[in-house]
N, C-alpha and C. Protein backbone atom coordinates (compact mmCIF):
# COMPACT_ATOMS: atom_id res chain seq x y z
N UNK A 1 65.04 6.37 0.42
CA UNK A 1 64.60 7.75 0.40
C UNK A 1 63.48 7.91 1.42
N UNK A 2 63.82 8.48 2.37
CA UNK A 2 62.92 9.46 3.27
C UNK A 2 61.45 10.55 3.21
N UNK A 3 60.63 10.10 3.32
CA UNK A 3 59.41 11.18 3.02
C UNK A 3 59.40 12.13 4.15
N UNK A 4 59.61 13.12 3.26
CA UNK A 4 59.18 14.64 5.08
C UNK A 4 57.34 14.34 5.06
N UNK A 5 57.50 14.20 6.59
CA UNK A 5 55.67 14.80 6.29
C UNK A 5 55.58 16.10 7.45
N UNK A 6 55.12 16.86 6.93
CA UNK A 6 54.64 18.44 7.40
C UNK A 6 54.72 18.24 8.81
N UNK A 7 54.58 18.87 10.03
CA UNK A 7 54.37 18.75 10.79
C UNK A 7 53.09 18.71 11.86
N UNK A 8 52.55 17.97 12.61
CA UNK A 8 50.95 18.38 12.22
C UNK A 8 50.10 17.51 11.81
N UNK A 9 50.87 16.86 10.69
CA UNK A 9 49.91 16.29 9.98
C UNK A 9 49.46 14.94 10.69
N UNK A 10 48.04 14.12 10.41
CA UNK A 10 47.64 12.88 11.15
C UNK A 10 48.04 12.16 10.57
N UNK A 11 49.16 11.57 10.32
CA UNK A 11 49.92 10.43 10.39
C UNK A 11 51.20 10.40 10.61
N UNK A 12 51.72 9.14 11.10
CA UNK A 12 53.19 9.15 11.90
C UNK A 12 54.18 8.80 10.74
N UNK A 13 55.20 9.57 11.02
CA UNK A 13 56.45 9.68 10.38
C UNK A 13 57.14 7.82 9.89
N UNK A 14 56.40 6.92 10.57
CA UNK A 14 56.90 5.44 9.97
C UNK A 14 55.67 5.19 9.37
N UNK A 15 54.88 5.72 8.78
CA UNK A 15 53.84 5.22 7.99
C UNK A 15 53.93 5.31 6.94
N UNK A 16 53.89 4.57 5.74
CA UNK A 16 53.83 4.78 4.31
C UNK A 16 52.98 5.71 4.02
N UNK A 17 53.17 6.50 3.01
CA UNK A 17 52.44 7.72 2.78
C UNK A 17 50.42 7.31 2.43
N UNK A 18 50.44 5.88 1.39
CA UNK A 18 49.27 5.29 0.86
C UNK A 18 48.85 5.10 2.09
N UNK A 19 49.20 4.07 3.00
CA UNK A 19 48.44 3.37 4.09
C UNK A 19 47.93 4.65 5.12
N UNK A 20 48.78 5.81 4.67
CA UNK A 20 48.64 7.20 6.26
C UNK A 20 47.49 7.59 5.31
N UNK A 21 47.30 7.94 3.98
CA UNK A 21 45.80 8.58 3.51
C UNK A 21 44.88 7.64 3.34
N UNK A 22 44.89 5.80 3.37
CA UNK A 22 43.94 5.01 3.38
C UNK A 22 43.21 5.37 4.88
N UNK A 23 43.64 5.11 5.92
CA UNK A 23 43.68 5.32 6.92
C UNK A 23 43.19 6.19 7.57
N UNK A 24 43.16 7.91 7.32
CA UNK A 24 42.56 8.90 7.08
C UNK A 24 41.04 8.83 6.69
N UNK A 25 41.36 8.03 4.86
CA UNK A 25 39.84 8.42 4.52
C UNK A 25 38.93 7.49 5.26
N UNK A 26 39.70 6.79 5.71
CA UNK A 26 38.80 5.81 6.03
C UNK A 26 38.01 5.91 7.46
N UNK A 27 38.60 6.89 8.24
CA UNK A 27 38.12 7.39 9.78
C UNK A 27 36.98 8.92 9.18
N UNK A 28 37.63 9.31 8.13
CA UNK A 28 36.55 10.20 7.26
C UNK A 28 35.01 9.37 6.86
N UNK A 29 35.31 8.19 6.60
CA UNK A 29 34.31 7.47 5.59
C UNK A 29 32.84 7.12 7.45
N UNK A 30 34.07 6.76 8.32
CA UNK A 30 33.46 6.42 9.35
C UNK A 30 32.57 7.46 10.19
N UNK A 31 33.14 8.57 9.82
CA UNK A 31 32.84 9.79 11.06
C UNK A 31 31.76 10.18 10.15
N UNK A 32 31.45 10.21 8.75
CA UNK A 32 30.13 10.91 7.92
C UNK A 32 29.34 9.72 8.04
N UNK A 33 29.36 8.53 7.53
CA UNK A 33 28.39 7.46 7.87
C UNK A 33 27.67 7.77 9.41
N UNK A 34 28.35 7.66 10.58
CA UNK A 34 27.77 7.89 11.61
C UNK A 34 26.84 9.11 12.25
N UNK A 35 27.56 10.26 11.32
CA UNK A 35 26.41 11.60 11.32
C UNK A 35 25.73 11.47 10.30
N UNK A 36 25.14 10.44 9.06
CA UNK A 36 24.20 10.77 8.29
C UNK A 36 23.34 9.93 9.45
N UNK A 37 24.08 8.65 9.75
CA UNK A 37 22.68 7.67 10.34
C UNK A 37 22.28 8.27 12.17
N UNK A 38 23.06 9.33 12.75
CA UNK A 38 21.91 10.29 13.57
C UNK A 38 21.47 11.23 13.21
N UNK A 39 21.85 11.80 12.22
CA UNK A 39 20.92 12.59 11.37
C UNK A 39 19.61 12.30 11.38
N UNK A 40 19.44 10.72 10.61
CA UNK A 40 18.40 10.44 9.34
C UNK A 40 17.36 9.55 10.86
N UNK A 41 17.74 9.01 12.13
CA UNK A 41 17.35 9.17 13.01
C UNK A 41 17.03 10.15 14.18
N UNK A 42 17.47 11.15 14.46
CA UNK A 42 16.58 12.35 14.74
C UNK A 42 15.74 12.89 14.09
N UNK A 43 15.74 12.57 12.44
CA UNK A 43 14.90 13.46 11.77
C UNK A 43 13.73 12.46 12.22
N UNK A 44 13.70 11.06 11.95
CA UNK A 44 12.92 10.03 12.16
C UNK A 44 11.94 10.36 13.35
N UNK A 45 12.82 10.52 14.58
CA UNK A 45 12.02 10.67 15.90
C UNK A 45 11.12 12.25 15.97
N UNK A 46 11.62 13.34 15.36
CA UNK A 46 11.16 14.47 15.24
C UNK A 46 9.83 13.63 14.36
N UNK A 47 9.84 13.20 13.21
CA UNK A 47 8.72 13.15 12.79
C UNK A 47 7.57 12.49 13.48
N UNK A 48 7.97 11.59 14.50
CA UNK A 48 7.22 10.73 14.90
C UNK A 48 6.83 11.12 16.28
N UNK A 49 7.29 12.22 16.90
CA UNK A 49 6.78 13.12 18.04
C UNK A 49 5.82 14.03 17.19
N UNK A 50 6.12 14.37 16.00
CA UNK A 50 5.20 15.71 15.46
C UNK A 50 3.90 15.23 15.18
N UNK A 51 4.21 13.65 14.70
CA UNK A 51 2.39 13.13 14.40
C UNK A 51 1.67 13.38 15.25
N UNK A 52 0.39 13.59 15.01
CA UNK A 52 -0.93 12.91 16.01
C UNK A 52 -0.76 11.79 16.36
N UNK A 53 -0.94 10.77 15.49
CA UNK A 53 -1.29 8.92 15.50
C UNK A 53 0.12 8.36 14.96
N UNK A 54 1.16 8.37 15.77
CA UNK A 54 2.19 7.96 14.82
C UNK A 54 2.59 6.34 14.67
N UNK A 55 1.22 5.54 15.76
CA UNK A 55 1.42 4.20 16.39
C UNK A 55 0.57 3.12 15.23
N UNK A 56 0.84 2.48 15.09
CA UNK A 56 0.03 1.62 13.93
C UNK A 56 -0.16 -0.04 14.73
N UNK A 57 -1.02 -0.44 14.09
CA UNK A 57 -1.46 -2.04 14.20
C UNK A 57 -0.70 -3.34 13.04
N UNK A 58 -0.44 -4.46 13.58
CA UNK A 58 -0.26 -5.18 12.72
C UNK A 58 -0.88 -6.57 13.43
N UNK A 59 -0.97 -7.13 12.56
CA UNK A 59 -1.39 -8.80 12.98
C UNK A 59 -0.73 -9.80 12.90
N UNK A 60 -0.13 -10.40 14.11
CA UNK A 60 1.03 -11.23 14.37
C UNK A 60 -0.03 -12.50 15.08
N UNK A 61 0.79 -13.62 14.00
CA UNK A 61 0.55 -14.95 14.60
C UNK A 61 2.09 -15.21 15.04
N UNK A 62 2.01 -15.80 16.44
CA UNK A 62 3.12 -16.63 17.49
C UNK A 62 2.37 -18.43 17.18
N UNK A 63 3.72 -19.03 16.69
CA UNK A 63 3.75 -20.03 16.95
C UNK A 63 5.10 -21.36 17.76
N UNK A 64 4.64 -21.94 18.10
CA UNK A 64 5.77 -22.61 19.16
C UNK A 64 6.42 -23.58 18.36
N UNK A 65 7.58 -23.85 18.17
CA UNK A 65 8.03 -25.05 18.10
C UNK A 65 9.05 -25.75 19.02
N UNK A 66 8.57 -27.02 19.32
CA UNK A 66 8.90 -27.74 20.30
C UNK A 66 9.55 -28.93 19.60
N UNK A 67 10.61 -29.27 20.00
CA UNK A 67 11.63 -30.04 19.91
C UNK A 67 11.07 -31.67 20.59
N UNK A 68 11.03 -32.41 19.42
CA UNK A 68 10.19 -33.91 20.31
C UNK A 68 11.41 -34.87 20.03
N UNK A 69 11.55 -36.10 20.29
CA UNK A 69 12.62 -36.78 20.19
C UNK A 69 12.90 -37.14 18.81
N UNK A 70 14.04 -38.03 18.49
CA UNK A 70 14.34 -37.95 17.05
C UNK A 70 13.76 -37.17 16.64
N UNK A 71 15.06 -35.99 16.42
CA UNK A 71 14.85 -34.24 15.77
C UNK A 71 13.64 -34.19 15.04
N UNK A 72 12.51 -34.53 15.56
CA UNK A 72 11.19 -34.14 14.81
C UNK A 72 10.53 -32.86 16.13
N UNK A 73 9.95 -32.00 15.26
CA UNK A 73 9.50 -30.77 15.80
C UNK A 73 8.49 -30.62 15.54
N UNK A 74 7.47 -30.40 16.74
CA UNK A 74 5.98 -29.87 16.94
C UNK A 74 5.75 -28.48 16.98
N UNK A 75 4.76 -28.29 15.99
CA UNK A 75 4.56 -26.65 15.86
C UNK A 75 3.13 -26.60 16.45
N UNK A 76 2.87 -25.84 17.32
CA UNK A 76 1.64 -25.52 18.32
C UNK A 76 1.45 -23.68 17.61
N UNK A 77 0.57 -23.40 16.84
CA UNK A 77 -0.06 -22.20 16.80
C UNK A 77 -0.65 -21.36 17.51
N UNK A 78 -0.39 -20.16 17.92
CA UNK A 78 -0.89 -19.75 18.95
C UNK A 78 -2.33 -18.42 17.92
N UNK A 79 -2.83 -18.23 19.06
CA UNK A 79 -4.23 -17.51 18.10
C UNK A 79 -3.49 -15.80 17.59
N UNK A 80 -4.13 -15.60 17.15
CA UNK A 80 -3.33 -13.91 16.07
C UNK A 80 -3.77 -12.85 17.10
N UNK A 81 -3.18 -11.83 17.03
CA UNK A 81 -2.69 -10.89 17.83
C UNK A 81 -2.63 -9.37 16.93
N UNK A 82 -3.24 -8.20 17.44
CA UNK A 82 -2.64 -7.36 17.05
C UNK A 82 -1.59 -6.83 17.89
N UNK A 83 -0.38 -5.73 17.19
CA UNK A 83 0.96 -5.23 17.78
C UNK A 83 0.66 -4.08 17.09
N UNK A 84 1.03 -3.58 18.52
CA UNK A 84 1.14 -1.91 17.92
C UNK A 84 2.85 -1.57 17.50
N UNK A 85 2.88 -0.70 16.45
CA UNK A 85 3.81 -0.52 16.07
C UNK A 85 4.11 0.97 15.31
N UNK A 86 5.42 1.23 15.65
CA UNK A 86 5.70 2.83 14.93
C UNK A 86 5.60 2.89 13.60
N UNK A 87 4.98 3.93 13.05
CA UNK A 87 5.50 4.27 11.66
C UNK A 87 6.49 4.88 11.16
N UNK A 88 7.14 4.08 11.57
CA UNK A 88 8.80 5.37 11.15
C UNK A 88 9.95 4.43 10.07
N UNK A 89 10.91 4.62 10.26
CA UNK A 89 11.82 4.06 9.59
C UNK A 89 12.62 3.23 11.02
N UNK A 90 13.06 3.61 11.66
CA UNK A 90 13.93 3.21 12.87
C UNK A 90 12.75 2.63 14.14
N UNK A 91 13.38 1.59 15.06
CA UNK A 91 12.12 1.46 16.28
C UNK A 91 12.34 2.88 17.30
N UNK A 92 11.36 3.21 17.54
CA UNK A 92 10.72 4.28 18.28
C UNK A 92 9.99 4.18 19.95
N UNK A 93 10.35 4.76 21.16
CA UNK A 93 10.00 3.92 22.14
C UNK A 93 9.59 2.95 22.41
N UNK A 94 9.92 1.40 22.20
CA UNK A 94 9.47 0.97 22.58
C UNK A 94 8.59 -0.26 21.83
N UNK A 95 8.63 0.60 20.49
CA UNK A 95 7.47 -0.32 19.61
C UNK A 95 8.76 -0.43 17.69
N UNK A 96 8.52 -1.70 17.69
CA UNK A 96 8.83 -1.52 16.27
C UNK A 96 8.37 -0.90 15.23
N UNK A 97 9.10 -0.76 14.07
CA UNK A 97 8.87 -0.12 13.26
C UNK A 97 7.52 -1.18 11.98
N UNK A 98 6.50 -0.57 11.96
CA UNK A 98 5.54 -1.34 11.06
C UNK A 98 5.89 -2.29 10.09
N UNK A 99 7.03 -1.42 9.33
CA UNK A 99 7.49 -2.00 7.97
C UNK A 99 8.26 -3.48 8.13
N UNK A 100 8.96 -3.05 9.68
CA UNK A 100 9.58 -4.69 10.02
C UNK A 100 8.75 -5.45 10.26
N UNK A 101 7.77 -5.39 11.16
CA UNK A 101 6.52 -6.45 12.36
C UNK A 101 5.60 -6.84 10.43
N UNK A 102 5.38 -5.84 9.82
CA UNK A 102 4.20 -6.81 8.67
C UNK A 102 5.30 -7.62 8.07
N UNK A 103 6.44 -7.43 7.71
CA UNK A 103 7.37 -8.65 6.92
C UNK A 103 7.65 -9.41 7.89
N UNK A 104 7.65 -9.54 9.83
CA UNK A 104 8.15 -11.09 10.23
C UNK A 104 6.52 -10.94 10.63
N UNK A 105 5.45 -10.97 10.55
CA UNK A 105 4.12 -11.39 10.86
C UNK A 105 3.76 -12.74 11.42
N UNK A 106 4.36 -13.32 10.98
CA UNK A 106 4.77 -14.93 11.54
C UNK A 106 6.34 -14.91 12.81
N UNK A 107 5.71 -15.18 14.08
CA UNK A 107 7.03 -15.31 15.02
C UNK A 107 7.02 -16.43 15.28
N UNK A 108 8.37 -16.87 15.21
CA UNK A 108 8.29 -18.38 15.45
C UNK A 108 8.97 -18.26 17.51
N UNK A 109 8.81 -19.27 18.18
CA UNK A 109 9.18 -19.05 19.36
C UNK A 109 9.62 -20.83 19.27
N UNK A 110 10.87 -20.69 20.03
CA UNK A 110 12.04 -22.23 20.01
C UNK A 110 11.66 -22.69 21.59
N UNK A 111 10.73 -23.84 21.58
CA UNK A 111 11.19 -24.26 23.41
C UNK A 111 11.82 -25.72 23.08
């Protein structure tokens, strides 16, 4: 038995009817995900042009680790640092976002 499908419609006449509306919602599911998350980032950057001070500080220690023979590794500390950083949700010209830089506060660097 043969399914008519309308004419028009977005899916092709050899497609099972389930897989032609999985398929569908699923370019649906894709196309709203992608306008909430430039949405919820323009709103982000609007806010962060509208501040006065929208740039913040954090304090980052860099430390090195160096690879010595038999896989033993030297960690060389480097002295602490402030980083300026956005207050936003998303990174913002240039500078990360605060909330990320205070949770990795510790950078490790591989030579």
């Amino acid at each position: 038995m043969r399914r008519s499908i309308r004419p028009g419609a977005p899916c092709r006449n050899w497609l099972p009817l389930p897989k032609c509306l999985a398929r569908t919602l699923i370019k649906k599911i894709v196309i709203a995900a992608t306008a909430c998350l430039a949405l919820a980032y323009g709103a982000d950057y609007a806010v962060y042009r509208l501040r006065r001070r929208p740039a913040g500080t954090v304090t980052v220690r860099r430390y090195y680790a160096i690879q010595e023979k038999a896989n033993r590794v030297e960690y060389v500390f480097d002295k602490e640092e402030n980083r300026a950083c956005a207050r936003t949700l998303f990174p913002q010209p240039g500078l990360p976002p605060c909330w990320y830089l205070s949770r990795h506060a510790e950078q490790r660097v591989d030579e």
